[in-house]
Protein backbone atom coordinates (compact mmCIF):
# COMPACT_ATOMS: atom_id res chain seq x y z
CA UNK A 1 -27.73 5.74 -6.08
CA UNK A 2 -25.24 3.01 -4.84
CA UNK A 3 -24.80 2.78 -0.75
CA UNK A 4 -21.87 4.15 0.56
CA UNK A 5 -19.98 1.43 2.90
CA UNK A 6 -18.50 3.86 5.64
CA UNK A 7 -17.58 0.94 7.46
CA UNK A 8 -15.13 0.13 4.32
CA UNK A 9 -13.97 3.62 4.03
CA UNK A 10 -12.78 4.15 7.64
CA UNK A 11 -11.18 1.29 7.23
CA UNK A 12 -9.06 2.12 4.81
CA UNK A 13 -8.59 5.45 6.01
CA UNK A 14 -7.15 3.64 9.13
CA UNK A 15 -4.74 1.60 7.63
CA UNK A 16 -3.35 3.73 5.40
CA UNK A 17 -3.02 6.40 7.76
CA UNK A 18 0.29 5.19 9.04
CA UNK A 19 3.55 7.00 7.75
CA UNK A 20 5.18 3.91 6.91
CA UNK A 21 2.55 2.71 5.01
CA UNK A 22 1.91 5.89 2.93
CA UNK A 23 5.38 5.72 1.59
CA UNK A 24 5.16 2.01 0.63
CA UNK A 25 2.06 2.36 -0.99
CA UNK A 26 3.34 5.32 -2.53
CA UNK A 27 6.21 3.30 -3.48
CA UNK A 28 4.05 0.88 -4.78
CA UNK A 29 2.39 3.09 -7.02
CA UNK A 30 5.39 4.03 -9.45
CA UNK A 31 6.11 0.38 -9.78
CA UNK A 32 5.35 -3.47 -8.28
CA UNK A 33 8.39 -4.57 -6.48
CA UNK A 34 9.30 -7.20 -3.84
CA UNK A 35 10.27 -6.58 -0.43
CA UNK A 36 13.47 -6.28 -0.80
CA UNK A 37 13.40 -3.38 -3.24
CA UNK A 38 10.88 -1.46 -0.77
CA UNK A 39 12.98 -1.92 2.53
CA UNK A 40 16.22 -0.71 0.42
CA UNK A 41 14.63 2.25 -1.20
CA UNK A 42 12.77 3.13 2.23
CA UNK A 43 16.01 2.50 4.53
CA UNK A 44 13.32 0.45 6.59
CA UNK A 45 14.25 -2.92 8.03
CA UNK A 46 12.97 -6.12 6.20
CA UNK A 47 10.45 -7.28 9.28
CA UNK A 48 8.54 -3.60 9.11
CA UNK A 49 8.04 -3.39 5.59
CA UNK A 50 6.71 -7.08 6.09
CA UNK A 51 4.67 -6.77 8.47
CA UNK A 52 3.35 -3.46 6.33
CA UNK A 53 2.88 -5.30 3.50
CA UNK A 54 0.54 -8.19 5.61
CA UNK A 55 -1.58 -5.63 6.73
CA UNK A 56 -1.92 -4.09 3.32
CA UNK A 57 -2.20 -7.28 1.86
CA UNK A 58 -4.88 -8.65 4.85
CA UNK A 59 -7.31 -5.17 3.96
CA UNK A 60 -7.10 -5.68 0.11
CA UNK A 61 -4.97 -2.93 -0.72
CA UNK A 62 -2.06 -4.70 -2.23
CA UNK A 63 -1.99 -8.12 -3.78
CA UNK A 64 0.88 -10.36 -4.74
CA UNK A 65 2.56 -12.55 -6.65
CA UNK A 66 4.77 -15.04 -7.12
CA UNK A 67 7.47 -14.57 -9.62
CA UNK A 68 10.22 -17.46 -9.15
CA UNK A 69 11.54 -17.37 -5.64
CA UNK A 70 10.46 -13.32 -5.22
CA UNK A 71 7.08 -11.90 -4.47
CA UNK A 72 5.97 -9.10 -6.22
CA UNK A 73 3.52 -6.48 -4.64
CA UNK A 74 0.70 -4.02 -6.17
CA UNK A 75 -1.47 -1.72 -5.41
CA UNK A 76 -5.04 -3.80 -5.76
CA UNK A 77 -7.35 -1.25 -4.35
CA UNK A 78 -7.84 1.86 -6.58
CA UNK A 79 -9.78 3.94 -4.28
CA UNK A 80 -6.60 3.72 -2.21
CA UNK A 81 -4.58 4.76 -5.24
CA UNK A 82 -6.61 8.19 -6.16
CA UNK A 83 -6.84 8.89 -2.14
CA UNK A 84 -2.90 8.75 -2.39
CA UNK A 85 -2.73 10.82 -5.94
CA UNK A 86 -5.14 13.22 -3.87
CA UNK A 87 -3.07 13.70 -1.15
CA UNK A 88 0.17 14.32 -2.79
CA UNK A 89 -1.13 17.21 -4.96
CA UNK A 90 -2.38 18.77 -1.92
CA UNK A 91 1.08 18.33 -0.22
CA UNK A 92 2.76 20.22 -3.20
């Protein structure tokens, strides 16, 4: 039986619990995209989705990467992604 790294889990739990988050990881989960796309399709100003996206990025949730002049973000986590999935079929 593997441990269990609660630790880990609350973790996550913590930093995706934020609104804004949610719907940029959710975001994220149709399609990788740079900044720009998120904080147009979110109505959210550039430095918030940035600063977002660090956090993300700083837990291991999303990764990027660099695609000419434009970064591209992804989900890199996929516990995070089936936590999401989870959550929206119990919000239907």
């Amino acid at each position: 039986m593997r441990k269990r790294d609660y630790e880990r889990e609350a973790d996550i739990l913590k930093t995706i619990g934020h609104p804004t988050r949610l719907k940029i990881i959710e975001w994220l989960l149709e399609s990788e995209c740079n900044v720009k796309n998120i904080w147009t399709a979110l109505g959210l100003p550039q430095a918030t989705v940035s600063q977002h996206l660090s956090l993300l990025k700083n837990k291991n949730i999303v990764s990027c990467q660099r695609r000419g002049v434009t970064m591209c973000y992804k989900i890199s986590d996929e516990n995070v992604r089936k936590i999401v999935e989870v959550l929206k079929l119990t919000s239907s």
